[in-house]
PDB file of N, CA and C in Angstrom:
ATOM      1  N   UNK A   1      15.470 -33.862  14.190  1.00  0.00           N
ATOM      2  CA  UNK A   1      14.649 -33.717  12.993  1.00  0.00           C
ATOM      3  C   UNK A   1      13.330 -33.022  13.339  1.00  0.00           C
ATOM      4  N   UNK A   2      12.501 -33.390  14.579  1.00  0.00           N
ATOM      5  CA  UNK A   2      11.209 -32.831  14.786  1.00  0.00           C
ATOM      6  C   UNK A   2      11.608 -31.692  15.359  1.00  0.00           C
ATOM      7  N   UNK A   3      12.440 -31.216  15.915  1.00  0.00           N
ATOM      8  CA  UNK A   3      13.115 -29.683  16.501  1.00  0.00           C
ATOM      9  C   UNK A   3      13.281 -28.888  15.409  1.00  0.00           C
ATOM     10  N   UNK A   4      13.652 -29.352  14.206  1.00  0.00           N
ATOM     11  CA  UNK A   4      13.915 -28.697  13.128  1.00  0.00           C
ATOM     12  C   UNK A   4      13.106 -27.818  12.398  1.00  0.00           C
ATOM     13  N   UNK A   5      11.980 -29.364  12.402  1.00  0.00           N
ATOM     14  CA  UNK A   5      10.660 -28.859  11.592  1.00  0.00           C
ATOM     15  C   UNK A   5       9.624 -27.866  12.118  1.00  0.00           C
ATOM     16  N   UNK A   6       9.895 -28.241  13.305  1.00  0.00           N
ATOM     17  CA  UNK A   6       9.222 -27.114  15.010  1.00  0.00           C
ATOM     18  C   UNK A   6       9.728 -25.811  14.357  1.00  0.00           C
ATOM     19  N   UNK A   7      11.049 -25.616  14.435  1.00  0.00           N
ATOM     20  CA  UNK A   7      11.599 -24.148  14.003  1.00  0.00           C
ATOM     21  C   UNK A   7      11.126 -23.834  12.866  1.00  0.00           C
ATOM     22  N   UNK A   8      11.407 -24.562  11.813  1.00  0.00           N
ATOM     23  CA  UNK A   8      10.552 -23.690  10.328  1.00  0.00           C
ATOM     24  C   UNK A   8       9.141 -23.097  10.435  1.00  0.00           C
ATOM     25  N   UNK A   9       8.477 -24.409  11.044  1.00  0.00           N
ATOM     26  CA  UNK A   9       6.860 -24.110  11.473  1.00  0.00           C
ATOM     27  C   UNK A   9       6.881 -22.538  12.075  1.00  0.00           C
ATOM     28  N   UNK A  10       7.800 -22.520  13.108  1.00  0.00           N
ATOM     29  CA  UNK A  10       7.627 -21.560  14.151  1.00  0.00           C
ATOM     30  C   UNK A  10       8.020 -19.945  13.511  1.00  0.00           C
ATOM     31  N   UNK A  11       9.265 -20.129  12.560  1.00  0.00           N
ATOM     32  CA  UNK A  11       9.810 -19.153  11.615  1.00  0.00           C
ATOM     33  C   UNK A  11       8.783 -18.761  10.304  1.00  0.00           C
ATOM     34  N   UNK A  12       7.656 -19.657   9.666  1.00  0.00           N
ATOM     35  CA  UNK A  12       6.747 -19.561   8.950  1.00  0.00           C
ATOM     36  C   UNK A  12       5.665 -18.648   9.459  1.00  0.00           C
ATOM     37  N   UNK A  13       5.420 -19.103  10.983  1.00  0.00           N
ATOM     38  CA  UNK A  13       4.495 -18.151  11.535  1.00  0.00           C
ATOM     39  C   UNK A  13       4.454 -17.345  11.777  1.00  0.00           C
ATOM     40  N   UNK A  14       6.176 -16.861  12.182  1.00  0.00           N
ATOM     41  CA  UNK A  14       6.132 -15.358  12.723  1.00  0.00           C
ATOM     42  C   UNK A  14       6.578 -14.325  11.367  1.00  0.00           C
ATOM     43  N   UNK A  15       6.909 -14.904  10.072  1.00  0.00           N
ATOM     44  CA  UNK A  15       7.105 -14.425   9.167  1.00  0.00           C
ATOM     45  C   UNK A  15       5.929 -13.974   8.573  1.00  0.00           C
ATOM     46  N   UNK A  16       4.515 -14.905   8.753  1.00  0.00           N
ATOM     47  CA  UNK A  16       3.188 -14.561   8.442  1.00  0.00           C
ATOM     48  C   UNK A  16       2.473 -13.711   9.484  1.00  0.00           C
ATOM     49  N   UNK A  17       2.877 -13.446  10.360  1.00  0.00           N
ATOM     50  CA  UNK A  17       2.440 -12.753  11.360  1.00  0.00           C
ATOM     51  C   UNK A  17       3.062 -11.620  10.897  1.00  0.00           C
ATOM     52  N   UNK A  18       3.921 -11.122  10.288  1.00  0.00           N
ATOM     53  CA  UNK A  18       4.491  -9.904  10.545  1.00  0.00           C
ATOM     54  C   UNK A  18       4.157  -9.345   9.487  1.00  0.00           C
ATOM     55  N   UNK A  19       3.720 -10.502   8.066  1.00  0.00           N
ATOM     56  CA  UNK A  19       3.428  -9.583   7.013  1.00  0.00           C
ATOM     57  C   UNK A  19       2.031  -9.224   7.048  1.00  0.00           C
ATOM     58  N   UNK A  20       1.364  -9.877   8.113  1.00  0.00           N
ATOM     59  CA  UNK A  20       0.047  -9.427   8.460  1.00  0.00           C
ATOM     60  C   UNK A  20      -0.453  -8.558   8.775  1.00  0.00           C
ATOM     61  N   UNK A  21       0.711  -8.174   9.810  1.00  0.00           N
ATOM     62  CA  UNK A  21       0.317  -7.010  10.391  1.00  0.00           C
ATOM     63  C   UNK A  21       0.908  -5.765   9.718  1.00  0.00           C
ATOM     64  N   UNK A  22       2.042  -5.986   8.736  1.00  0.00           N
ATOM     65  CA  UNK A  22       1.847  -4.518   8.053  1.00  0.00           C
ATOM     66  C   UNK A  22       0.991  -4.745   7.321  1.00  0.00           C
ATOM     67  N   UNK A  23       0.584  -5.292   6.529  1.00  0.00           N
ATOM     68  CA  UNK A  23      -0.918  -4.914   5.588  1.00  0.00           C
ATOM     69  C   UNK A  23      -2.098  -4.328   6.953  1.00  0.00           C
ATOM     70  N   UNK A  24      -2.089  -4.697   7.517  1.00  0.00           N
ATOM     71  CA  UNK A  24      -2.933  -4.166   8.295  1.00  0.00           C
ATOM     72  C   UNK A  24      -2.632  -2.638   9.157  1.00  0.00           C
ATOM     73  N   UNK A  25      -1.762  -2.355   9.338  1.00  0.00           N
ATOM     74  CA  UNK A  25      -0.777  -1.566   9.597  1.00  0.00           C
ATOM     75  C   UNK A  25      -0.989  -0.445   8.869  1.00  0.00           C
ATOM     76  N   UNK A  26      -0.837  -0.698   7.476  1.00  0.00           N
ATOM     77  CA  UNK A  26      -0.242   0.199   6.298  1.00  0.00           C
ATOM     78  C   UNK A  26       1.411   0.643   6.486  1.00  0.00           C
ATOM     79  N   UNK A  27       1.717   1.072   5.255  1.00  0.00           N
ATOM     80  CA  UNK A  27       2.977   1.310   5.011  1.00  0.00           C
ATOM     81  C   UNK A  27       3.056   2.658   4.413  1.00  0.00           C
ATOM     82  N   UNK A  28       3.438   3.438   5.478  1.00  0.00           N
ATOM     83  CA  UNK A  28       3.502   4.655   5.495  1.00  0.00           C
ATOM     84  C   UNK A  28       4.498   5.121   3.889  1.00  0.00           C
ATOM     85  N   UNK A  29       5.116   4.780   3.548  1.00  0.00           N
ATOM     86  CA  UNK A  29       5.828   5.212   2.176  1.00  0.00           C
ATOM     87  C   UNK A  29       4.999   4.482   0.962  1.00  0.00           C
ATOM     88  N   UNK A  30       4.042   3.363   1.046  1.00  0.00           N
ATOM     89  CA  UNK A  30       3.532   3.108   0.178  1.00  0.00           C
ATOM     90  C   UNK A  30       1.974   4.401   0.014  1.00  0.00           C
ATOM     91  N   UNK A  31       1.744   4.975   1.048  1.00  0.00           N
ATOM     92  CA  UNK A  31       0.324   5.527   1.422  1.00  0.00           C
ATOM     93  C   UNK A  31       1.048   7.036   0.768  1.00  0.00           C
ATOM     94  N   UNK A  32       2.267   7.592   0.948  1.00  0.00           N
ATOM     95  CA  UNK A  32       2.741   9.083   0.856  1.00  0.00           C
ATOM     96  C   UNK A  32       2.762   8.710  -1.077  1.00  0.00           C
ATOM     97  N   UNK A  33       2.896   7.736  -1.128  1.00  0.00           N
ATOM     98  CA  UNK A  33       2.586   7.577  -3.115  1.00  0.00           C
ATOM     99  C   UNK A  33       1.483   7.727  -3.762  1.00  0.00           C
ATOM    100  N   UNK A  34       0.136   6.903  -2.768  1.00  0.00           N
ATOM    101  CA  UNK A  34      -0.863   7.268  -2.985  1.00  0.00           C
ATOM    102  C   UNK A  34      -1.828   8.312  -2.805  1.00  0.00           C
ATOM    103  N   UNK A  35      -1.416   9.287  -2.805  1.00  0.00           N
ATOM    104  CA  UNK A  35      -2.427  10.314  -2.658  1.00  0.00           C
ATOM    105  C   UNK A  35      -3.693  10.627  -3.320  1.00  0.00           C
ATOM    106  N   UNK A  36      -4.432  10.741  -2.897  1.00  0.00           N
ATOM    107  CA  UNK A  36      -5.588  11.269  -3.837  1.00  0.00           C
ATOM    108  C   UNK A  36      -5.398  12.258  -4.274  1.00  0.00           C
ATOM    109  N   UNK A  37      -6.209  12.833  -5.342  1.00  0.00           N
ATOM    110  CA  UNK A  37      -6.653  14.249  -5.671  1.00  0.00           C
ATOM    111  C   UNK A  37      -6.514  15.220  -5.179  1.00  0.00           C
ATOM    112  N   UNK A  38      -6.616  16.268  -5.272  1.00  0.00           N
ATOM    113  CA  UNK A  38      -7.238  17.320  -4.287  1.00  0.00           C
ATOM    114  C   UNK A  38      -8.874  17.459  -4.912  1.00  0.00           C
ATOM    115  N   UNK A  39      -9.235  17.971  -3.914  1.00  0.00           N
ATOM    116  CA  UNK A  39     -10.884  18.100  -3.619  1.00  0.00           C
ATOM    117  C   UNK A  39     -11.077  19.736  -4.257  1.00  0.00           C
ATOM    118  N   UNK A  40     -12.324  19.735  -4.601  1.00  0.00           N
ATOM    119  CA  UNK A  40     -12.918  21.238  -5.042  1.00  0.00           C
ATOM    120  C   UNK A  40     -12.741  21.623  -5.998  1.00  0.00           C
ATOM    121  N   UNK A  41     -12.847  22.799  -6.712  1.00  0.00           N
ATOM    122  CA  UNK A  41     -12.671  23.436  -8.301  1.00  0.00           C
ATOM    123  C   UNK A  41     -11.517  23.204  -8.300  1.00  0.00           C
ATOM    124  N   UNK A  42     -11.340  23.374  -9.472  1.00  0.00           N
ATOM    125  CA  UNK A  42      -9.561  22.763 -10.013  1.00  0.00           C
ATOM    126  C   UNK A  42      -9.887  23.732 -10.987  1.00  0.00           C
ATOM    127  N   UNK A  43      -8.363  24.383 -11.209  1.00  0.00           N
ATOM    128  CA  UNK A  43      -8.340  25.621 -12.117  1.00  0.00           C
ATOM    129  C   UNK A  43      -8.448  24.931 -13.727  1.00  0.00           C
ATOM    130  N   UNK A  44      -8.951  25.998 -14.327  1.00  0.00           N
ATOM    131  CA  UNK A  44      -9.435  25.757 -15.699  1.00  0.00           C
ATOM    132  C   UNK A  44      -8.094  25.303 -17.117  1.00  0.00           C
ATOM    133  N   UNK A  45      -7.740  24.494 -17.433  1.00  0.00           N
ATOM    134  CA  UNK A  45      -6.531  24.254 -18.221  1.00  0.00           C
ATOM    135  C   UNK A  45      -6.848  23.818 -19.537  1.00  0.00           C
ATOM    136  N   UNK A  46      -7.859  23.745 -19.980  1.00  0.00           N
ATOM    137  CA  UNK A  46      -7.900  23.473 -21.147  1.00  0.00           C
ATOM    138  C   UNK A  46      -7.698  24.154 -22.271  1.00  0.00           C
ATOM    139  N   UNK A  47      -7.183  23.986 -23.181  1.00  0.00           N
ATOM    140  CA  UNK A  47      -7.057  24.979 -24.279  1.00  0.00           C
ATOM    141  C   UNK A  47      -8.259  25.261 -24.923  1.00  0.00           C
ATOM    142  N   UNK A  48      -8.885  26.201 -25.287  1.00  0.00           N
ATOM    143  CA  UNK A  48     -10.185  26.772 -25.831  1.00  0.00           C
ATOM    144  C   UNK A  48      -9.885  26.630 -27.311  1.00  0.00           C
ATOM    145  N   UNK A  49     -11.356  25.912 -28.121  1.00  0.00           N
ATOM    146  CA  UNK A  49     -11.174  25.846 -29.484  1.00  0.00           C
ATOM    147  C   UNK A  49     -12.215  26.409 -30.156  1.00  0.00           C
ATOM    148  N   UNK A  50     -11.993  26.639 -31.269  1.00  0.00           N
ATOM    149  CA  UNK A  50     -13.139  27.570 -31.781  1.00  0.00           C
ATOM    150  C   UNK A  50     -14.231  26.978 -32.256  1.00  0.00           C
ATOM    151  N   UNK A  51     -15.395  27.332 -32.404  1.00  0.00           N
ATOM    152  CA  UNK A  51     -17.308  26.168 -32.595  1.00  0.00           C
ATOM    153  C   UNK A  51     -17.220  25.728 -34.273  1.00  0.00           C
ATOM    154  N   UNK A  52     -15.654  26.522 -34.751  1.00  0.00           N
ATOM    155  CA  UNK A  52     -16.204  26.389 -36.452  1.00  0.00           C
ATOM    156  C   UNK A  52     -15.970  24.480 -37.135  1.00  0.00           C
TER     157      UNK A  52
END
């Protein structure tokens, strides 16, 4: 029974250990989703309306 509970304990930790370290890590397919912007002038797209 205490061997048992040893193993879950022990399986809890290394399960928290591992999700630790990818957050810390990063996750390369979650990061290729996030991209930012691009930087600098950005071409002009708006449709032009008239002042009337």
């Amino acid at each position: 029974m205490r061997l048992q509970r040893m193993g879950r304990t022990i399986n809890a930790f290394r399960s928290w250990m591992a999700e630790t370290l990818s957050h810390a890590m990063g996750n390369p397919r979650e990061e290729k989703m996030t991209i930012p912007p691009a930087i600098g002038p950005q071409p002009y797209s708006d449709i032009p309306k008239s002042a009337r």
